[in-house]
Protein backbone atom coordinates (compact mmCIF):
# COMPACT_ATOMS: atom_id res chain seq x y z
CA UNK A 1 19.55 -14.33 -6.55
CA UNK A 2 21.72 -11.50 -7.91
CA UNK A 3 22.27 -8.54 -5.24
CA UNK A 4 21.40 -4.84 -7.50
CA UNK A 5 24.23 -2.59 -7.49
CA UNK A 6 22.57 0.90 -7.02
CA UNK A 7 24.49 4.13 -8.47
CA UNK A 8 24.86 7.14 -7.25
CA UNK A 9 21.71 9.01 -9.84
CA UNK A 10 19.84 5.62 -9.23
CA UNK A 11 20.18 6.22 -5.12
CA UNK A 12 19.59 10.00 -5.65
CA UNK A 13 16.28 9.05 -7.56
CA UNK A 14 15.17 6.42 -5.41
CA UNK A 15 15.78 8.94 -1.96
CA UNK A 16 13.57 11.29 -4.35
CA UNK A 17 10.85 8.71 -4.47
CA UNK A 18 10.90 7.21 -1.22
CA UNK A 19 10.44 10.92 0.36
CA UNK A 20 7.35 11.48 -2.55
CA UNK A 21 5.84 8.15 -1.49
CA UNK A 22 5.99 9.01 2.27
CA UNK A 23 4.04 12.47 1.40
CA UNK A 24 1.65 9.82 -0.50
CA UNK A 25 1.49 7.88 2.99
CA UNK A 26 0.38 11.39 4.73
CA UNK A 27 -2.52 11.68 2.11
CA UNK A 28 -3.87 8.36 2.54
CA UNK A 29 -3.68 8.63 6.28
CA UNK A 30 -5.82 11.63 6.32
CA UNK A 31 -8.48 9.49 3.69
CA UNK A 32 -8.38 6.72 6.06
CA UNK A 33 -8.71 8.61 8.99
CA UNK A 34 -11.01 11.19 8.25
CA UNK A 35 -13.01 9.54 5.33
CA UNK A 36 -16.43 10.05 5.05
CA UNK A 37 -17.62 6.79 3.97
CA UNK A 38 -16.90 3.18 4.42
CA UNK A 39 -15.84 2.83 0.75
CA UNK A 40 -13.37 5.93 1.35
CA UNK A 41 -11.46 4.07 3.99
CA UNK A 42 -11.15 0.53 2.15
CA UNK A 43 -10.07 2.42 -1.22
CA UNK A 44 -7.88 3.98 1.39
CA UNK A 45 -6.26 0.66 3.10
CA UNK A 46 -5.81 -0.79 -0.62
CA UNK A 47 -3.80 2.59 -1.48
CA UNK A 48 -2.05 2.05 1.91
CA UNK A 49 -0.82 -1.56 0.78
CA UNK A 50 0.39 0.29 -2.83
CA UNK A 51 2.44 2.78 -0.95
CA UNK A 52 3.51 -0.33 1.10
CA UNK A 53 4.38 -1.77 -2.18
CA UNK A 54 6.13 1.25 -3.33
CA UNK A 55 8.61 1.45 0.08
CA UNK A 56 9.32 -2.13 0.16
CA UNK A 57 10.56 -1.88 -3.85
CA UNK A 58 12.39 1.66 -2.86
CA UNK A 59 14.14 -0.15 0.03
CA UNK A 60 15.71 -2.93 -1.88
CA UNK A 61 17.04 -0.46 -4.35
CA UNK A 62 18.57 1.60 -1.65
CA UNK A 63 19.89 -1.20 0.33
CA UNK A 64 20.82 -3.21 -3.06
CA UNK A 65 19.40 -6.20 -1.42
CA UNK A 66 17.12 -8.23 -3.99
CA UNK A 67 15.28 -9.71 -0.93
CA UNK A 68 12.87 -6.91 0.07
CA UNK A 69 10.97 -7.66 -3.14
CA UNK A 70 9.75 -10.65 -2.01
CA UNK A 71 8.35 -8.40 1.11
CA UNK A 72 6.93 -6.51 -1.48
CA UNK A 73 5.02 -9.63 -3.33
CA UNK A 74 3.45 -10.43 -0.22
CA UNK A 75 2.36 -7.36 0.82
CA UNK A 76 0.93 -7.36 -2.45
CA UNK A 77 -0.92 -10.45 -1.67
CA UNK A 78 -2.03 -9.54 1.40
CA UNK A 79 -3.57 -6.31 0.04
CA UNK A 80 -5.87 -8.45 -2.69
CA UNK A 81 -7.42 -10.26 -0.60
CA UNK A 82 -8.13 -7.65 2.64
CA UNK A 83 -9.38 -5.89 -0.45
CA UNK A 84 -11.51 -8.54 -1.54
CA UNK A 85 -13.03 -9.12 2.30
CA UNK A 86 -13.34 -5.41 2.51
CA UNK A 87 -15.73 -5.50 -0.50
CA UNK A 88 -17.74 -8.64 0.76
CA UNK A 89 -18.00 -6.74 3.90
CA UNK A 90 -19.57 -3.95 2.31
CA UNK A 91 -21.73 -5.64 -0.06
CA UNK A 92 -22.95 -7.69 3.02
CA UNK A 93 -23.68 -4.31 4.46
CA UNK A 94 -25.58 -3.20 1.78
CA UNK A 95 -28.03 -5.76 1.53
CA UNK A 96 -28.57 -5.97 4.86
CA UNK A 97 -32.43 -4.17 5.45
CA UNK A 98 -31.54 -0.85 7.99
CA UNK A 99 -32.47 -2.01 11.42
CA UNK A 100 -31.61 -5.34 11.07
CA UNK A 101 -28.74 -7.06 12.18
């Protein structure tokens, strides 16, 4: 695997991201925190894994280290399918009759 080579306007662009994406990270925290709704806080963790995503791809541009994108596949992965169980979880939920558990 072939180490990138990052330039100095690539670096300066991906700095520029990588401080967007952690204002992105304050916004979801506050949804997943503060959400008023189960559905608010899974749609919440997903977009947590996608700014996940987004640092681990940042990171192996600014290091120039190919590696970190295989970090960012499995985070990736991970997020599907806590996604998926999320939504089972809530369907289960919401066929459940109220006062019945």
């Amino acid at each position: 695997m072939t180490d990138l080579v990052p330039t100095d306007i690539v670096t300066l662009a991906a700095t520029m991201a990588a401080i967007i994406v952690g204002l992105a990270l304050l916004g979801v925290a506050w949804r997943l925190l503060l959400g008023p709704s189960a559905a608010d806080r899974v749609i919440a963790t997903d977009m947590l894994g996608l700014v996940a995503i987004a640092l681990a791809a940042l990171t192996a541009v600014l290091a120039a280290h190919a590696a970190f994108l295989d970090i960012a596949f499995a985070i990736a992965l991970f997020g599907f399918l806590g996604a998926v169980a999320f939504a089972g979880l809530l369907e289960g939920a919401a066929e459940r009759p109220a006062g019945k558990e």
